[in-house]
N, C-alpha and C. Protein backbone atom coordinates (compact mmCIF):
# COMPACT_ATOMS: atom_id res chain seq x y z
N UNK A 1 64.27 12.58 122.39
CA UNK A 1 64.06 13.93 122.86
C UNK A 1 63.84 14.85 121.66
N UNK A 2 63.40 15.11 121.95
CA UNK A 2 62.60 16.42 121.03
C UNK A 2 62.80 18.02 121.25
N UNK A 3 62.99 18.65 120.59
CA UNK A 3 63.49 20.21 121.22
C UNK A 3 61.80 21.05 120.48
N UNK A 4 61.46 21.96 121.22
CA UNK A 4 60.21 22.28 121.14
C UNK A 4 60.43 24.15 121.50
N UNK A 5 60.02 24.62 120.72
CA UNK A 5 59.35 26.41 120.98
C UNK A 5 58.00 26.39 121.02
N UNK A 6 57.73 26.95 122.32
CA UNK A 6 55.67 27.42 122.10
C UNK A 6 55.96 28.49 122.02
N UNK A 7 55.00 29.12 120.65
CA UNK A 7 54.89 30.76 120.99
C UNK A 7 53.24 30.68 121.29
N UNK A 8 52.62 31.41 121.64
CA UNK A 8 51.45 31.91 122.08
C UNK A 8 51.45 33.18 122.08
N UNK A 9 49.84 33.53 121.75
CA UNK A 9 49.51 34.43 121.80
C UNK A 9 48.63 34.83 122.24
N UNK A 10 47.91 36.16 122.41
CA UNK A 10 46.77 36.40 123.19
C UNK A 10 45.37 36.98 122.07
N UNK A 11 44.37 36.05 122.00
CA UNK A 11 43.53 36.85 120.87
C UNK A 11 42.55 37.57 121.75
N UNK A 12 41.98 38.52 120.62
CA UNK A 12 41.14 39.40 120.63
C UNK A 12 39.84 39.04 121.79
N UNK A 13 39.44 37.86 122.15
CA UNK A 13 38.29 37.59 123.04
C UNK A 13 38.61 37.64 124.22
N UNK A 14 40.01 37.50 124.69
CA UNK A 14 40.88 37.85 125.75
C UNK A 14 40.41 39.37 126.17
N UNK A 15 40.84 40.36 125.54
CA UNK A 15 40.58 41.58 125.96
C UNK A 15 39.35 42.19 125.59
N UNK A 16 38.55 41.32 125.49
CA UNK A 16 36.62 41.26 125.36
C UNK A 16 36.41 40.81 126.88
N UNK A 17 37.06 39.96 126.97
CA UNK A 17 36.45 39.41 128.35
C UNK A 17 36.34 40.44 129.38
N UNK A 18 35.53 39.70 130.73
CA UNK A 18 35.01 40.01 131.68
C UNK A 18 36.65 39.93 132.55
N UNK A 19 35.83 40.66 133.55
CA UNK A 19 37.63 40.52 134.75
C UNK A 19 37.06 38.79 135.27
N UNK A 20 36.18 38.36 135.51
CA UNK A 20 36.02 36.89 136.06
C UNK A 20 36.38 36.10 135.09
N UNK A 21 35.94 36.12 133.70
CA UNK A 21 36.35 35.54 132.49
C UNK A 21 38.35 35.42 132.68
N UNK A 22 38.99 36.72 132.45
CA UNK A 22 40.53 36.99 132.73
C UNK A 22 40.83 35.84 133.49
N UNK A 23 39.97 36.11 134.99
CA UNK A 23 40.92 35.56 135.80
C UNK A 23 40.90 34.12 135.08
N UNK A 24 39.71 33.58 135.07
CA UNK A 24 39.35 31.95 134.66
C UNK A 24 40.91 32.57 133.78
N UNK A 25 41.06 32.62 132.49
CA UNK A 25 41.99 32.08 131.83
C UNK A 25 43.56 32.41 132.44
N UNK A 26 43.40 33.21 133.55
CA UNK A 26 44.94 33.48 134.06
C UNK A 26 45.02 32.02 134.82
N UNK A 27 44.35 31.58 135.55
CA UNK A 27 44.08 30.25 136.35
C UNK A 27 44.21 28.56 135.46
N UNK A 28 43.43 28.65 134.00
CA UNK A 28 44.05 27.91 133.92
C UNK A 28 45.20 27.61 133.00
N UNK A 29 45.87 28.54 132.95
CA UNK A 29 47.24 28.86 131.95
C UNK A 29 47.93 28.43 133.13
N UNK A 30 47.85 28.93 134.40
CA UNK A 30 48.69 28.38 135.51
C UNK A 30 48.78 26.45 135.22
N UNK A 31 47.29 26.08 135.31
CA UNK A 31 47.16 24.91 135.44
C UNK A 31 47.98 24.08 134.03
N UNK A 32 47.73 24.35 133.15
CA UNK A 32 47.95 24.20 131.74
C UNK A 32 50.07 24.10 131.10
N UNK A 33 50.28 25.03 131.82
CA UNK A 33 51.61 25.65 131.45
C UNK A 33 52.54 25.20 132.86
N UNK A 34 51.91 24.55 133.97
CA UNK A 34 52.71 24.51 134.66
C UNK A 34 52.69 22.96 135.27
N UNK A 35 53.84 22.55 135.86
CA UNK A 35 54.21 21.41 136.21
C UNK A 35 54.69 20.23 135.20
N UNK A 36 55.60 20.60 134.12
CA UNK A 36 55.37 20.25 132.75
C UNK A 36 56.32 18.96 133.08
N UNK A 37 57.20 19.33 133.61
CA UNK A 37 58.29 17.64 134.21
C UNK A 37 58.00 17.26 135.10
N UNK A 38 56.60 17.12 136.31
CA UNK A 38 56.14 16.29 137.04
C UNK A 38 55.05 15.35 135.56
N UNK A 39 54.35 16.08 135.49
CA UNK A 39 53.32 16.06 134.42
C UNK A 39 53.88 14.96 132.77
N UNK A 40 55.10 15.64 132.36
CA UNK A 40 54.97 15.04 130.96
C UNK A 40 56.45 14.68 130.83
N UNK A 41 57.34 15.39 131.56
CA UNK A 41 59.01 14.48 131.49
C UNK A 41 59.08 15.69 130.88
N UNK A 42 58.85 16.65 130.70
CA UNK A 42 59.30 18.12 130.18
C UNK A 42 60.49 18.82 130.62
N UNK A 43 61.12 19.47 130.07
CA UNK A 43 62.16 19.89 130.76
C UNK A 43 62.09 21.47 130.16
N UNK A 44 61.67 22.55 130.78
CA UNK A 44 61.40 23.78 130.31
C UNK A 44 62.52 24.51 130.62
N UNK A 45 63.54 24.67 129.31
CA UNK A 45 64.94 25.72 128.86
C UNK A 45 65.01 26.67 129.39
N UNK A 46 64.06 27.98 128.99
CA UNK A 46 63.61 28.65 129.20
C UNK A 46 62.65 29.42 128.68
N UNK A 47 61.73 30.47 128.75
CA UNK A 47 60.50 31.56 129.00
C UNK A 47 60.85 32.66 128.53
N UNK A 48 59.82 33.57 127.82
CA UNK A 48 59.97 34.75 127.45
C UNK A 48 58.24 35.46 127.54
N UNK A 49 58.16 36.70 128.11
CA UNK A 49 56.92 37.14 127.99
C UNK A 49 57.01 38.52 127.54
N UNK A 50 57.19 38.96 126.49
CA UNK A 50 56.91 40.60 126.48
C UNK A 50 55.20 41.09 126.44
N UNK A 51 54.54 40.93 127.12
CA UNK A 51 53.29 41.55 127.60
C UNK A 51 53.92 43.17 128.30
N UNK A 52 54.45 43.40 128.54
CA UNK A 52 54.82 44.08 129.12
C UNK A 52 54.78 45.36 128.16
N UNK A 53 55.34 45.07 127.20
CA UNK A 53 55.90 46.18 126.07
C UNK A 53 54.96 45.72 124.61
N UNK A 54 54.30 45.20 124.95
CA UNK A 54 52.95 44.41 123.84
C UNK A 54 51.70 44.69 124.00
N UNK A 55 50.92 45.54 123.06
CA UNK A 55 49.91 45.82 123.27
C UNK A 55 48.74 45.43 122.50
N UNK A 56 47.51 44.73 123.46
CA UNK A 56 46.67 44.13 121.88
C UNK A 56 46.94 42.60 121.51
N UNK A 57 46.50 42.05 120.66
CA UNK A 57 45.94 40.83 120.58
C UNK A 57 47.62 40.79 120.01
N UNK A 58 47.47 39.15 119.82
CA UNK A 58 49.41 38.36 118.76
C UNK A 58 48.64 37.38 118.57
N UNK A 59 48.15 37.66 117.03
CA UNK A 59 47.88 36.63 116.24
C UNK A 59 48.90 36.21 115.52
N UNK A 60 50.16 36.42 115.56
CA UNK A 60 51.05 35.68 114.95
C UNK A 60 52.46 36.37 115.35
N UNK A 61 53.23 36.18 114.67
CA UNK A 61 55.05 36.91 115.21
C UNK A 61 54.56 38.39 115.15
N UNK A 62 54.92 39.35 116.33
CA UNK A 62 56.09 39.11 117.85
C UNK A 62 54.51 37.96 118.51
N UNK A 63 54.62 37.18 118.78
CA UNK A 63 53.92 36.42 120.02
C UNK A 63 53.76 36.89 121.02
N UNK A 64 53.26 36.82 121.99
CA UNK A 64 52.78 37.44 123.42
C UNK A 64 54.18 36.71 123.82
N UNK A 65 53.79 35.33 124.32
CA UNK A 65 54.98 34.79 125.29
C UNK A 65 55.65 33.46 124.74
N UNK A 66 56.56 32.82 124.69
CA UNK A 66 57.82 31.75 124.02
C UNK A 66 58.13 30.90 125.00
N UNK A 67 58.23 29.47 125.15
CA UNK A 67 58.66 28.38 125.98
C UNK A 67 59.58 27.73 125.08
N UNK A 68 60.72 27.38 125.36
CA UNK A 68 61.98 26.59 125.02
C UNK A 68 61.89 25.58 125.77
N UNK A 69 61.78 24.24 125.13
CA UNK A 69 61.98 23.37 126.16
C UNK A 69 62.19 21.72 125.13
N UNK A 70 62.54 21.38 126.07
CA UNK A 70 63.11 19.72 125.82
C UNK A 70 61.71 18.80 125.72
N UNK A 71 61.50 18.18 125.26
CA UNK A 71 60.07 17.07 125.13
C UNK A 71 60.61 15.42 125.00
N UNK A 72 59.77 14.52 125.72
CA UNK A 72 59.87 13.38 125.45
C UNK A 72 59.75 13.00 123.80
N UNK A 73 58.33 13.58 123.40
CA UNK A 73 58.04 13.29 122.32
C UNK A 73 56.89 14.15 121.19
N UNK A 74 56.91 13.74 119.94
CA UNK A 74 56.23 15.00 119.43
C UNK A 74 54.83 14.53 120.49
N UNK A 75 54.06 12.98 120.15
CA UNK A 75 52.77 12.93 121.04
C UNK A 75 52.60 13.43 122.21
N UNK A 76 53.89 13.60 123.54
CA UNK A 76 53.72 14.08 124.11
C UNK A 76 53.18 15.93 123.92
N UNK A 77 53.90 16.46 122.94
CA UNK A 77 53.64 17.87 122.89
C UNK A 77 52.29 17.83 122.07
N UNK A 78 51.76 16.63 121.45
CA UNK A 78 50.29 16.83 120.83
C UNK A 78 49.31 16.95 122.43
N UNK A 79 49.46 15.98 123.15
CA UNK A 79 48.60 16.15 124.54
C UNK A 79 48.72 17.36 125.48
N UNK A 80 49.52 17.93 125.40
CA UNK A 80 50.09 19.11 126.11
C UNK A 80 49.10 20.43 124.99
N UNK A 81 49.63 20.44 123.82
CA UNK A 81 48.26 21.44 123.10
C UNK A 81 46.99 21.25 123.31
N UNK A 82 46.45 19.85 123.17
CA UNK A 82 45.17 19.53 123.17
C UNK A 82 44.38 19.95 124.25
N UNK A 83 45.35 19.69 125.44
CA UNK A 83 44.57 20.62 126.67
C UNK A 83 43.74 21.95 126.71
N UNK A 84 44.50 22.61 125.69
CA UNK A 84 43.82 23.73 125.34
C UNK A 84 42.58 23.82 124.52
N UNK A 85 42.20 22.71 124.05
CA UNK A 85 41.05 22.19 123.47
C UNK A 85 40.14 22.32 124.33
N UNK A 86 39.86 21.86 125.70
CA UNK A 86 39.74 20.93 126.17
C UNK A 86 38.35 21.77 127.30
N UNK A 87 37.68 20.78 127.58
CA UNK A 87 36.61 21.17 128.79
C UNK A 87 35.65 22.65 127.97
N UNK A 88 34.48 23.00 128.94
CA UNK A 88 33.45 23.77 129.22
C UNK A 88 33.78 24.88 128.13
N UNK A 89 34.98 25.67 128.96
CA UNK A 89 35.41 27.33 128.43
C UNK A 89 37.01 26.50 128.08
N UNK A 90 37.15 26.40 126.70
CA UNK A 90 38.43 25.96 126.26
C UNK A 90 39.38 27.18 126.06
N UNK A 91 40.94 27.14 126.31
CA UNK A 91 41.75 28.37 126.23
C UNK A 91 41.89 28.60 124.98
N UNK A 92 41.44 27.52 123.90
CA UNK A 92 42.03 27.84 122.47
C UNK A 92 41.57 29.31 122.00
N UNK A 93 39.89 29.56 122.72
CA UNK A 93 39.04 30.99 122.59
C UNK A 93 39.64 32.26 122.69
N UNK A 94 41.29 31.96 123.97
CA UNK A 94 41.66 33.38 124.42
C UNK A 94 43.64 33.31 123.82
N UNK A 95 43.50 32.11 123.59
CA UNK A 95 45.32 31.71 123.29
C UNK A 95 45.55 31.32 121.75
N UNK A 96 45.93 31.65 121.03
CA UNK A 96 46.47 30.95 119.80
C UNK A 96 47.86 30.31 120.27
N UNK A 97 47.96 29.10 119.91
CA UNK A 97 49.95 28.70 120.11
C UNK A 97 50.11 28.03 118.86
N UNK A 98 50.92 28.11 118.69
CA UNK A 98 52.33 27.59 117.87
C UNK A 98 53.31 26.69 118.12
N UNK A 99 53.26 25.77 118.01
CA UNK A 99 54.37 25.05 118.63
C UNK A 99 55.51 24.35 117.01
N UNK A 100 56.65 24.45 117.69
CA UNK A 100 57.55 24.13 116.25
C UNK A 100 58.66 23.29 116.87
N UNK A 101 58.90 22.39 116.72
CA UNK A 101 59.78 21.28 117.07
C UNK A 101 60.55 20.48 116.15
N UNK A 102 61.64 20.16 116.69
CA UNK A 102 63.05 19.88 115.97
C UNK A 102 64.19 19.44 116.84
N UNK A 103 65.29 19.22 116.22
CA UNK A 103 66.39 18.98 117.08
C UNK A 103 67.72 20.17 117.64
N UNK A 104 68.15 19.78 118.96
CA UNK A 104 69.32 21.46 118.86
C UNK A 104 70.66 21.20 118.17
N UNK A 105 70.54 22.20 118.05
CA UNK A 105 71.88 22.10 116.90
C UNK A 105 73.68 22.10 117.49
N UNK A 106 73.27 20.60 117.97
CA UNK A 106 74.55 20.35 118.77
C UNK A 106 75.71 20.20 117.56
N UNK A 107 75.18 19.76 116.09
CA UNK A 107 76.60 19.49 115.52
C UNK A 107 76.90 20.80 115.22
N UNK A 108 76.40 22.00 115.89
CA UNK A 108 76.85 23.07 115.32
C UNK A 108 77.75 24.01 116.95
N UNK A 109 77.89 22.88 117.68
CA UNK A 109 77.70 23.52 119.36
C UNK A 109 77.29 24.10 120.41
N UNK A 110 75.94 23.92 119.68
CA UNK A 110 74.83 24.97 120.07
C UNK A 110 74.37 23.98 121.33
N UNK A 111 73.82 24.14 122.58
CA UNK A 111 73.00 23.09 123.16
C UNK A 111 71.50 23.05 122.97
């Protein structure tokens, strides 16, 4: 097991886009980001999104939005990014992520 943070962010071609363009990438962030323990044995900790109070592109720290989560393995979290590679209109165009993985710091009592 693997302990894993995604940060993501939202770039600049995002808020270029078209409202049909948007939706496409709100649709497949759904597809992409969701079903992660039917899908990959994922176990998602928890979520953070400040969009809310964020304005404008996150090309890097504060990030748009943060996933905490448990992973089988680093390869598994390489196939899980790559998606974003992936097909026609790829999300890598509207998402930058980050992903940083390690172990939790149980000898410290942390879970």
């Amino acid at each position: 097991m693997v302990r894993v943070l995604v940060c993501a962010g939202v770039l600049p071609a995002f808020f270029e886009a078209s409202a049909e363009d948007k939706s496409y990438v709100f649709s497949k962030c759904r597809e992409v980001f969701g079903g992660w323990k039917e899908r990959y044995g994922i176990e998602v900790l928890s979520s953070m999104d400040d969009d809310q109070i964020q304005i404008g592109p996150a090309l890097g720290y504060p990030w748009t939005f943060y996933v905490m989560c448990d992973a089988p393995s680093h390869e598994v979290m390489i196939d899980v990014v790559d998606q974003l590679r992936r097909g026609e209109r790829p999300l890598s165009r509207y998402i930058k992520v980050d992903v940083r993985m390690g172990r939790p710091l149980s000898d410290l009592g942390l879970p």
